[in-house]
C-alpha atoms as a PDB file:
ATOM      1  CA  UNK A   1       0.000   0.000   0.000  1.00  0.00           C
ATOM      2  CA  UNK A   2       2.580   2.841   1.061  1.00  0.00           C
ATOM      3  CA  UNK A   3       5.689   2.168  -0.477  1.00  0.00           C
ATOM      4  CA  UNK A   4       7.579   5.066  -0.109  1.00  0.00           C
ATOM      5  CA  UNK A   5       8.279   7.301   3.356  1.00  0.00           C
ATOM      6  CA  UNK A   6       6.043  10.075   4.165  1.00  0.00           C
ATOM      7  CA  UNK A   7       6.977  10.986   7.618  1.00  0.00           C
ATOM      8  CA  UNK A   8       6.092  13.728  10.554  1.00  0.00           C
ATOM      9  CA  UNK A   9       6.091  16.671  10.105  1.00  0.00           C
ATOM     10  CA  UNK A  10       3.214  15.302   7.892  1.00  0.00           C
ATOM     11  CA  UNK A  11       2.550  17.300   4.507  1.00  0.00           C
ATOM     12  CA  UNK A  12      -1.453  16.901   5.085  1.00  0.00           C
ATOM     13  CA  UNK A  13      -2.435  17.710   1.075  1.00  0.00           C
ATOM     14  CA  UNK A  14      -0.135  14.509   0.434  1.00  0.00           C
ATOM     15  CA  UNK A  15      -1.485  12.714   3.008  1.00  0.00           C
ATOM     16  CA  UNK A  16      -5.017  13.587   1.820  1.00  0.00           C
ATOM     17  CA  UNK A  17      -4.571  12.561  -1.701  1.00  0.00           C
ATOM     18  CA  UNK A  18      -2.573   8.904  -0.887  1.00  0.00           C
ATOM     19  CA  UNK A  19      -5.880   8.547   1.038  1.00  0.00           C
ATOM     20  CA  UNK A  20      -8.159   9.243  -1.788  1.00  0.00           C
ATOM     21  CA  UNK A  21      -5.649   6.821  -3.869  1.00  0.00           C
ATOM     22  CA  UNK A  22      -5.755   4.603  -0.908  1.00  0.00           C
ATOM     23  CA  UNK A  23      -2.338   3.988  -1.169  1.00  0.00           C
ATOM     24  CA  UNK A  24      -1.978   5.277   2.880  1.00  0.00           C
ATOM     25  CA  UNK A  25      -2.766   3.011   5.356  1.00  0.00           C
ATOM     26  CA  UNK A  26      -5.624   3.703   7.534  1.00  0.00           C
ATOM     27  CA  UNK A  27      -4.186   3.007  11.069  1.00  0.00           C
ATOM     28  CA  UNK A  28      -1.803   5.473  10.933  1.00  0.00           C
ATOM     29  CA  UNK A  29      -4.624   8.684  10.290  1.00  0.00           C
ATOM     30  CA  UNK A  30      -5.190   8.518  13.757  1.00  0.00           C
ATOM     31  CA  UNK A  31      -1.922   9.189  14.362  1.00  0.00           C
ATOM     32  CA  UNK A  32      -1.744  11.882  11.636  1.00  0.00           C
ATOM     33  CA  UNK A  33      -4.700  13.586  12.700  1.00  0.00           C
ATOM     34  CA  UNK A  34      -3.260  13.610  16.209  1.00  0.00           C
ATOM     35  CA  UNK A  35       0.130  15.169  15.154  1.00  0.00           C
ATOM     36  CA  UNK A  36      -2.448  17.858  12.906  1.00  0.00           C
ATOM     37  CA  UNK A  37      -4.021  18.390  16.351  1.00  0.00           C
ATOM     38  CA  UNK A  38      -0.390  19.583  17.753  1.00  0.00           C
ATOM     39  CA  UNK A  39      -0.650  22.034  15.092  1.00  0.00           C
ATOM     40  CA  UNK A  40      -3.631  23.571  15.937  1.00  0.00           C
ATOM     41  CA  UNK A  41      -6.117  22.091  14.000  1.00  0.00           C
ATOM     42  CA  UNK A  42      -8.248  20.825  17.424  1.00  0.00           C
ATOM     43  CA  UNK A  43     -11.508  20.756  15.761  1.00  0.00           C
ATOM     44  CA  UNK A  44     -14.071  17.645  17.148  1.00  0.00           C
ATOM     45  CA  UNK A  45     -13.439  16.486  13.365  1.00  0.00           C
ATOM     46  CA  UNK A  46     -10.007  16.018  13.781  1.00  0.00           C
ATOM     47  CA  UNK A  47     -10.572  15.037  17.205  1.00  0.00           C
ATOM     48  CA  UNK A  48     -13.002  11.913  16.474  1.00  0.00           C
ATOM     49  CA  UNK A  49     -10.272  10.889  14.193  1.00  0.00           C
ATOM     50  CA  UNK A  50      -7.526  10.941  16.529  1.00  0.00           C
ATOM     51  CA  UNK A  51      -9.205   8.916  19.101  1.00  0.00           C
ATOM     52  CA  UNK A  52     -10.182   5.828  16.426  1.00  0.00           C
ATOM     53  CA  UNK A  53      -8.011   2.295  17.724  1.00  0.00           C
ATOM     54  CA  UNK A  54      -9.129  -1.147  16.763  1.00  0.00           C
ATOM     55  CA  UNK A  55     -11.304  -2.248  16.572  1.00  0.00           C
ATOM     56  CA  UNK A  56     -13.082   1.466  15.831  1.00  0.00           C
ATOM     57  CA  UNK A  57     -10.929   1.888  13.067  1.00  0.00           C
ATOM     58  CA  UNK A  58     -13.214   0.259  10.255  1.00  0.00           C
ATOM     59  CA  UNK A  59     -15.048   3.855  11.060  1.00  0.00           C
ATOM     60  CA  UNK A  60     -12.582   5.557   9.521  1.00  0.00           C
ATOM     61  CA  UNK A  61     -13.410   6.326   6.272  1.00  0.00           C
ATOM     62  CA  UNK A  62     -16.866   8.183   7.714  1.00  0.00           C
ATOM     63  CA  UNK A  63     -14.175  10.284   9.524  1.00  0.00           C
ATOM     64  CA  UNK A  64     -11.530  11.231   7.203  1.00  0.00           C
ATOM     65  CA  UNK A  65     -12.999  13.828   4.795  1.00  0.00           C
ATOM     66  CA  UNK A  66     -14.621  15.591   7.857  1.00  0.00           C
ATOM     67  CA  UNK A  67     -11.338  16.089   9.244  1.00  0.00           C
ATOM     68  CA  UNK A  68      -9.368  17.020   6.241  1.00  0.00           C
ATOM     69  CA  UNK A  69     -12.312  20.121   5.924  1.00  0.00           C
ATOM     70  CA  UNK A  70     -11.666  20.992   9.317  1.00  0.00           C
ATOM     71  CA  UNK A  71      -8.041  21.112   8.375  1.00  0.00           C
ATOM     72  CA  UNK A  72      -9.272  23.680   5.179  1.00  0.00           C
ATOM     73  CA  UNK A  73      -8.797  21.022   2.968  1.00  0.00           C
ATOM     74  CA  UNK A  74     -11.467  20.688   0.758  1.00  0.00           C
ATOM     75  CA  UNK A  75     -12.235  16.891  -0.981  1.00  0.00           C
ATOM     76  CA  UNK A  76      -9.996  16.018  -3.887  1.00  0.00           C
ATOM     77  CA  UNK A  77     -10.872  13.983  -6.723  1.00  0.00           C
ATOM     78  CA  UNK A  78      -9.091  10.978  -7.563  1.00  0.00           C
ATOM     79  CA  UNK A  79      -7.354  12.591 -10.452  1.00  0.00           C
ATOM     80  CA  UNK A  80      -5.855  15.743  -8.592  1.00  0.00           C
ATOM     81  CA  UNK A  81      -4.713  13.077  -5.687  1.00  0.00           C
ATOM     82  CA  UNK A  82      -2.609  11.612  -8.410  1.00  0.00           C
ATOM     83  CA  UNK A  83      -1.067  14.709  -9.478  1.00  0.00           C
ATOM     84  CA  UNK A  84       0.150  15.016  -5.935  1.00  0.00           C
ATOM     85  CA  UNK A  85       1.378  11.999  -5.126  1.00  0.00           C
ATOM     86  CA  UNK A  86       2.788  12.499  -8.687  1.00  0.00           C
ATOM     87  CA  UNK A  87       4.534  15.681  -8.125  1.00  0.00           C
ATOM     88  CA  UNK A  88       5.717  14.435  -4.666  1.00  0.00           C
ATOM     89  CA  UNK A  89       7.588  11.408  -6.445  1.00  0.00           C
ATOM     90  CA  UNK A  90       9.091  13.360  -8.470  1.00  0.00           C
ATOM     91  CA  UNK A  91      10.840  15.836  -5.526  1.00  0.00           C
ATOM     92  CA  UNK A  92      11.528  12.797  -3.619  1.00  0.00           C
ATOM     93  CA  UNK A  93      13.471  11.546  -7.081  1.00  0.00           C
ATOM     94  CA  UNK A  94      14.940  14.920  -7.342  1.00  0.00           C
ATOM     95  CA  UNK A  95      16.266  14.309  -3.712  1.00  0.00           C
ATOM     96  CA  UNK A  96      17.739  11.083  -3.739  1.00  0.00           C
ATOM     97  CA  UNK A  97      19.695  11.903  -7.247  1.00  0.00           C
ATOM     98  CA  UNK A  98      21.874  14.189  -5.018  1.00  0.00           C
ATOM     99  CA  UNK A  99      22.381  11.561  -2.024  1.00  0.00           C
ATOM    100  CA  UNK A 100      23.314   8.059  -3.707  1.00  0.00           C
ATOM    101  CA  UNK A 101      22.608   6.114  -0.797  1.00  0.00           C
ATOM    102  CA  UNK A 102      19.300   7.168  -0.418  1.00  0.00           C
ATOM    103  CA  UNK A 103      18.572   6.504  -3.972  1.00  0.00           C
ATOM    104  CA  UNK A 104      20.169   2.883  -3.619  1.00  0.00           C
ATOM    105  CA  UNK A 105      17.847   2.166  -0.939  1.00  0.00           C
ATOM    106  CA  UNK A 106      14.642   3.802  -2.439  1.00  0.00           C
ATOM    107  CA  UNK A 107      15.563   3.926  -6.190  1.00  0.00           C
ATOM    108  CA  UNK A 108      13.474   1.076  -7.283  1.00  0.00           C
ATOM    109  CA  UNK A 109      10.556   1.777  -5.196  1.00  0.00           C
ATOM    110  CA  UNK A 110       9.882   5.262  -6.513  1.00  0.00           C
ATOM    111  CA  UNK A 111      10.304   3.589  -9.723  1.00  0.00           C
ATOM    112  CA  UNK A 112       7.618   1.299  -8.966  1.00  0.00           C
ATOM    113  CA  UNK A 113       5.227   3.604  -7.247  1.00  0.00           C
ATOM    114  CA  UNK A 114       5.855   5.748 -10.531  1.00  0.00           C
ATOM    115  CA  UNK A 115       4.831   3.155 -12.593  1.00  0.00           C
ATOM    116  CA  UNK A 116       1.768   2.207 -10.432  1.00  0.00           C
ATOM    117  CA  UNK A 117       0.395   5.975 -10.017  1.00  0.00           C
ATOM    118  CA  UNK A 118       1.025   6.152 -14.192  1.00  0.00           C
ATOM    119  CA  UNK A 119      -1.311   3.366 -14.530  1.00  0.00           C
ATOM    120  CA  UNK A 120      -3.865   4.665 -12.362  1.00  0.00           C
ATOM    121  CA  UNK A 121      -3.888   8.327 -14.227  1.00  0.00           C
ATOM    122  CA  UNK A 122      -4.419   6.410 -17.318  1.00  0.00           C
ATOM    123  CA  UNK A 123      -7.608   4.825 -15.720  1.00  0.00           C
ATOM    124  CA  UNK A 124      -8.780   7.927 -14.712  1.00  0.00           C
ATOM    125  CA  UNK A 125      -8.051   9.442 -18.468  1.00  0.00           C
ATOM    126  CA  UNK A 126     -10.049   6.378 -20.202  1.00  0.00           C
ATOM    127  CA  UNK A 127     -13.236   7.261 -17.853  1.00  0.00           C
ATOM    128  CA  UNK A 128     -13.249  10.903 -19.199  1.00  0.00           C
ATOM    129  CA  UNK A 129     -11.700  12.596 -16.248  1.00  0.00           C
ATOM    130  CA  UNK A 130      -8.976  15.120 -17.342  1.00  0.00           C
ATOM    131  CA  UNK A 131      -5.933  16.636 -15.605  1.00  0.00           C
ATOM    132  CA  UNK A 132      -6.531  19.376 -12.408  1.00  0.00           C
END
């Protein structure tokens, strides 16, 4: 599901749109909306999302997007999650061409999430949807 490191201090747009791709993993939201909570977004939104543990988490999804507005972050569509994730692959490959070991150690997997988020955009293009 998440193959590549997206780490505190959380970018919340990225985490937003790997959600709507659901290529980020549930359990850790609460944990994300917790850290969002630190920075000031204590909303009861954000709140109800920070307390979910097991077995509460299958609630999630009911609690995400209210959070994310409470954060000003309005719903994204599939297509303009995968332009961010997109553009954030391509930073992180920007990155690791100026630190070799890093690229040793993730080279491949960008390479691979690349290839997977490609083939997604193209399912998006053959159902009509365009570009944000």
């Amino acid at each position: 599901m998440l193959n590549f490191p997206v780490e505190k201090p959380y970018d919340y747009d990225l985490v937003q749109a790997m959600w709507v791709l659901r290529r980020f993993p549930g359990d850790r939201l609460p944990d994300v909306a917790a850290e969002a909570m630190l920075d000031r977004f204590d909303t009861p939104a954000v709140l109800e999302l920070a307390s979910l543990r097991p077995p509460r988490l299958e609630g999630t999804d009911e609690a995400v997007e209210p959070a994310f507005r409470a954060m000003g972050r309005p719903s994204k569509s599939q297509s303009r999650a995968a332009w961010i994730v997109a553009r954030h692959l391509a930073r992180l490959v920007d990155e690791y061409e100026e630190h070799p070991d890093l690229r040793k150690e993730y080279g491949k997997t960008l390479l691979n999430e690349a290839r997977a988020l490609a083939a997604q955009v193209d399912l998006f293009r053959m159902r009509g949807r365009t570009s944000p």
